[in-house]
N, C-alpha and C. Protein backbone atom coordinates (compact mmCIF):
# COMPACT_ATOMS: atom_id res chain seq x y z
N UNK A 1 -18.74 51.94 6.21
CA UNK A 1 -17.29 51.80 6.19
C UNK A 1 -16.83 51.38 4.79
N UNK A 2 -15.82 51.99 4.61
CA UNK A 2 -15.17 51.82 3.29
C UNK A 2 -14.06 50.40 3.51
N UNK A 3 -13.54 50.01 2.56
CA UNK A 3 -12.56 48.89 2.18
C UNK A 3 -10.93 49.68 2.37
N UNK A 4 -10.16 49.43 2.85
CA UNK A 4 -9.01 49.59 3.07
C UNK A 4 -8.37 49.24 1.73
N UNK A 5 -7.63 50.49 1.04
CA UNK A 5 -7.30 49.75 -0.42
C UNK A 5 -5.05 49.47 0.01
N UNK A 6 -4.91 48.94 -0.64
CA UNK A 6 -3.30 49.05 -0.17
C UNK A 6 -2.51 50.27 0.11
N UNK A 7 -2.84 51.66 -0.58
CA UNK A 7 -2.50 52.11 0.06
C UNK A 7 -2.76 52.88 1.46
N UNK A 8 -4.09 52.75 1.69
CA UNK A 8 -4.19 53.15 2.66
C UNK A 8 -3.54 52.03 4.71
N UNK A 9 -4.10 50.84 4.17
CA UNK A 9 -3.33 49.65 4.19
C UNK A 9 -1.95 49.93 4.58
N UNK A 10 -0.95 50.37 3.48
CA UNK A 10 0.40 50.42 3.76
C UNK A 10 0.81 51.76 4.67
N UNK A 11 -0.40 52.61 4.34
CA UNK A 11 0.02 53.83 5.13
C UNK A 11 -0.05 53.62 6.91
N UNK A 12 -1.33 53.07 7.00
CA UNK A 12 -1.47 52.37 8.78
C UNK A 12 -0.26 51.68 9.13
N UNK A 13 0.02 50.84 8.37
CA UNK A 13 1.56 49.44 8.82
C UNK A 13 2.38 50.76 9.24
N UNK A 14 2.88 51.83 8.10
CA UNK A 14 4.04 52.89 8.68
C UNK A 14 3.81 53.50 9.34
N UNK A 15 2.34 53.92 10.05
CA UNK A 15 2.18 54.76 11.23
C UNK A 15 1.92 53.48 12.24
N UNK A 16 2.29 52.53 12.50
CA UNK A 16 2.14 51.44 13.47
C UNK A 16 3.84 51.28 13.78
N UNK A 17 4.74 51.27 12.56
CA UNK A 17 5.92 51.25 12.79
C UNK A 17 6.59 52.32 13.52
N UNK A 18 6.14 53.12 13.05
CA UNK A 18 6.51 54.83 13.47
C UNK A 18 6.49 55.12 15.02
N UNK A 19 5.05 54.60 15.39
CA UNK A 19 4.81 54.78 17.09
C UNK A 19 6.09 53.68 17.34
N UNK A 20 6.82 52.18 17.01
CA UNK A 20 6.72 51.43 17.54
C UNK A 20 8.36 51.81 17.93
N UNK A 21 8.91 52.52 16.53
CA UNK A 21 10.21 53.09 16.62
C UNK A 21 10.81 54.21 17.64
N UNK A 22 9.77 54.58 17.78
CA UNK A 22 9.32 56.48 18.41
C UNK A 22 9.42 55.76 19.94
N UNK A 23 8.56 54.94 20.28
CA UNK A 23 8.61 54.47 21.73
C UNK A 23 9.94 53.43 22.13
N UNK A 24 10.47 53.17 21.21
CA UNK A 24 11.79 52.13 21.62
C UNK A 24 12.94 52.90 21.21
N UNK A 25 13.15 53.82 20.29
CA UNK A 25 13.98 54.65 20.01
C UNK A 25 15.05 53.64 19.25
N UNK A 26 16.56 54.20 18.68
CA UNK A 26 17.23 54.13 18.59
C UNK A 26 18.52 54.93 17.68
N UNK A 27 19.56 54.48 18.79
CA UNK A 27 20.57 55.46 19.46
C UNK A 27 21.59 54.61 18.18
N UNK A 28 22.61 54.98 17.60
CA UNK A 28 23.60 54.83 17.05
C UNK A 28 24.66 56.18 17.61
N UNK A 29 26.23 55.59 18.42
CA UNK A 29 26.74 56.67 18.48
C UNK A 29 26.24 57.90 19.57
N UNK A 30 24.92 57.37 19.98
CA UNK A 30 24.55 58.03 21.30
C UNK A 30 23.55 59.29 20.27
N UNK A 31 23.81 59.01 18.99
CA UNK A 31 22.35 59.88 18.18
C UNK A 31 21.20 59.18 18.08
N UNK A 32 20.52 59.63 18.28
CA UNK A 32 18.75 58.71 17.74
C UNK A 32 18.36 59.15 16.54
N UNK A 33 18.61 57.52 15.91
CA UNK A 33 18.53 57.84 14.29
C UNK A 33 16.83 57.25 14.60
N UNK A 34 15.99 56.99 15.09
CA UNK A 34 14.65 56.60 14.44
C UNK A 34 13.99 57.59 13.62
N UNK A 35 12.99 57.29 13.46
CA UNK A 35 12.39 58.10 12.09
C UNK A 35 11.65 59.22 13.10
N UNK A 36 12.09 60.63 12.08
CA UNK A 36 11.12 61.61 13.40
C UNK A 36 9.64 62.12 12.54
N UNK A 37 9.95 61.30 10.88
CA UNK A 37 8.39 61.40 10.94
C UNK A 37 7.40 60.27 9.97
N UNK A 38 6.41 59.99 9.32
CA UNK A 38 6.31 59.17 8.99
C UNK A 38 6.85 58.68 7.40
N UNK A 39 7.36 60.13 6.79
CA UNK A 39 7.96 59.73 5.63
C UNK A 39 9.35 59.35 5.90
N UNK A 40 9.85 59.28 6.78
CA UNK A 40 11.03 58.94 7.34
C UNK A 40 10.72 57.02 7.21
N UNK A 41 9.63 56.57 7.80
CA UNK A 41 9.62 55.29 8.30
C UNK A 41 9.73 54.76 6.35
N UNK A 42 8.62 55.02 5.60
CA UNK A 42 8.85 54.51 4.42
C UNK A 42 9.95 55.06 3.60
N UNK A 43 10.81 55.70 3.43
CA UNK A 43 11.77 55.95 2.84
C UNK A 43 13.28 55.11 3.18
N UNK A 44 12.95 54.10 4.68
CA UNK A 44 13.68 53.44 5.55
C UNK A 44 13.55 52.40 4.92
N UNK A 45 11.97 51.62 4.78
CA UNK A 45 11.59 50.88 4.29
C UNK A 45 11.92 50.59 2.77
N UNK A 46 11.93 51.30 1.88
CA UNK A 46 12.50 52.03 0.42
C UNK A 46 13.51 51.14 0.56
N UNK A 47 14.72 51.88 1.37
CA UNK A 47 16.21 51.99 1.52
C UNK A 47 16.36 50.42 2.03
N UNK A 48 15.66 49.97 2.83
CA UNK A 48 16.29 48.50 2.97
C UNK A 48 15.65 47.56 2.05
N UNK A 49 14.58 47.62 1.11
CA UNK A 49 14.55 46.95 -0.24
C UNK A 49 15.30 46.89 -1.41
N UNK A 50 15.61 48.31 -1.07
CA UNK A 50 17.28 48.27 -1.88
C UNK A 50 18.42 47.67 -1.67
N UNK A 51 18.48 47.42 -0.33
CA UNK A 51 19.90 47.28 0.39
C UNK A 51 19.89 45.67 0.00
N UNK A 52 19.09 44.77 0.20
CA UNK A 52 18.33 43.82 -0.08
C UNK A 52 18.65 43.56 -1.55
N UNK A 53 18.14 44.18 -2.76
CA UNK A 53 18.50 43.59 -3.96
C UNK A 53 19.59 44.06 -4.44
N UNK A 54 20.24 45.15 -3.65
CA UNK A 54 21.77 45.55 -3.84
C UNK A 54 22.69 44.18 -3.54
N UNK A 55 22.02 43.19 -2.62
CA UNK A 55 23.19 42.40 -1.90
C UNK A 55 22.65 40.99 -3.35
N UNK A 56 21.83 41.01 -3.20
CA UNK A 56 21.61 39.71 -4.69
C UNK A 56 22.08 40.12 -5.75
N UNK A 57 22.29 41.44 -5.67
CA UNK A 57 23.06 41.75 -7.41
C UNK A 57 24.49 41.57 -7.49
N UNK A 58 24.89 41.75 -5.81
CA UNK A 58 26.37 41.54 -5.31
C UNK A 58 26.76 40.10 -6.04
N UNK A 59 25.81 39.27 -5.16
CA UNK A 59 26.15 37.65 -4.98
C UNK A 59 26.11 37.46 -6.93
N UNK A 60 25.31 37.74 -7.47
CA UNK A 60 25.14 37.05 -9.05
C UNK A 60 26.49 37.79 -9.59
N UNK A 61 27.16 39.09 -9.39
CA UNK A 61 28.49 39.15 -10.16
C UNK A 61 29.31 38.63 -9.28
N UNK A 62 29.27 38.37 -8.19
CA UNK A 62 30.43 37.28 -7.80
C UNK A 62 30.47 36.34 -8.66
N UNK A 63 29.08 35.58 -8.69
CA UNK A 63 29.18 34.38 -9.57
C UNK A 63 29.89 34.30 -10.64
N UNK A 64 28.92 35.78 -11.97
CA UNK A 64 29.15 35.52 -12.83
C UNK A 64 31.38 36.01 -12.79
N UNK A 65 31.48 36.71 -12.29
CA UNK A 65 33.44 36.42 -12.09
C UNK A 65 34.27 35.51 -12.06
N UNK A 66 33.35 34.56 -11.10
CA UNK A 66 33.96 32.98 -11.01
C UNK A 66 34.08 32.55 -11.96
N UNK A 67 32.56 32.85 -12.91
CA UNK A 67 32.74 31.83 -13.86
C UNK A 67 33.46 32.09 -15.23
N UNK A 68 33.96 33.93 -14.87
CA UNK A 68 34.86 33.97 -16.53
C UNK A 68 35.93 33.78 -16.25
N UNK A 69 36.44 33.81 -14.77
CA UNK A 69 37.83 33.02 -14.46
C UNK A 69 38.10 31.62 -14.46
N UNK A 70 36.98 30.96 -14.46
CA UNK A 70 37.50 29.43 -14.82
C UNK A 70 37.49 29.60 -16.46
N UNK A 71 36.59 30.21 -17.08
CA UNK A 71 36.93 29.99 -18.78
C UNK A 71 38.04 30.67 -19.11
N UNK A 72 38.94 31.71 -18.43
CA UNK A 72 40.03 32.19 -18.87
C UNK A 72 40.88 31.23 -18.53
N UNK A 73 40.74 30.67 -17.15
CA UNK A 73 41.77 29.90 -16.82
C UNK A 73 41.81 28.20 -18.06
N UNK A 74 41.00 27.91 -18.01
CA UNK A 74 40.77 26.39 -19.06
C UNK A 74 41.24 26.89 -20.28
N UNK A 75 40.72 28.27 -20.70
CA UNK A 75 41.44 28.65 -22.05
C UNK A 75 42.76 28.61 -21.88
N UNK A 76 43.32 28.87 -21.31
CA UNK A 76 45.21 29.20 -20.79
C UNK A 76 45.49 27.98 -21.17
N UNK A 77 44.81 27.07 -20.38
CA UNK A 77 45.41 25.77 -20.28
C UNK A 77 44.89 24.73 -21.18
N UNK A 78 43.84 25.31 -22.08
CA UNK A 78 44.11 24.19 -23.58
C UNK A 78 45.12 24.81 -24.45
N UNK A 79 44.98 26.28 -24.39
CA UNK A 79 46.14 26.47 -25.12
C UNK A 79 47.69 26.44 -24.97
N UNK A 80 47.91 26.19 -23.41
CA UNK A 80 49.65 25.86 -23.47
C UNK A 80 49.18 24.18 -23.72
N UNK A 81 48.54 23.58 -23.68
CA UNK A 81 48.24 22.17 -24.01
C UNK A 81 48.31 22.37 -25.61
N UNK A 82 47.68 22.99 -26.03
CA UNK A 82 48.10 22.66 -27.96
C UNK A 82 49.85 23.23 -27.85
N UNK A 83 49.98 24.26 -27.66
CA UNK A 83 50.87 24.55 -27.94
C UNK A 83 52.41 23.36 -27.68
N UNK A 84 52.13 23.02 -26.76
CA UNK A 84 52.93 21.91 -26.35
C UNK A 84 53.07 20.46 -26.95
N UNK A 85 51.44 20.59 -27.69
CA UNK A 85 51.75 19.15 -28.68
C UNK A 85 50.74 17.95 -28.30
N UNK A 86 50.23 18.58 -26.73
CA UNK A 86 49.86 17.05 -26.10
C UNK A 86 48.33 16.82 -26.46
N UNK A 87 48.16 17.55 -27.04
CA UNK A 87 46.60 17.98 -27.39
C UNK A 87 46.27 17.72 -29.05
């Protein structure tokens, strides 16, 4: 017997998923979107690692937005503060 290298490894996990999808099905809309074959299951898999660092790339430009609206906003407001004298 040979050693299971990762990919062969990763290929079993998607034909384990594949039966597991295939026997439970699922219906969206009354269509059955499961995978009808096994490049279906990893290209699923693909697509929700994306979906995944699509949503962390979301959250860090939220951040970074927040944070050029507080420096626009503090800029506004040192400068009607000089302008006004009190500064």
């Amino acid at each position: 017997m040979t050693s299971k290298g990762d990919g062969e490894a990763a290929l079993r996990e998607a034909l384990r998923k594949w039966g597991e999808a295939k026997r439970r099905g699922r219906k969206v809309g009354g269509v059955d979107t499961a995978p009808a074959c096994l490049h279906g299951v990893i290209v699923q898999e693909g697509l929700d690692d994306i979906r995944g660092d699509l949503e962390d790339i979301k959250d860090e430009l939220a951040w970074i937005r927040r944070v050029i609206v507080v420096a626009i906003v503090s800029a506004a407001i040192g400068t009607l503060l000089q302008m006004g004298g009190l500064r």
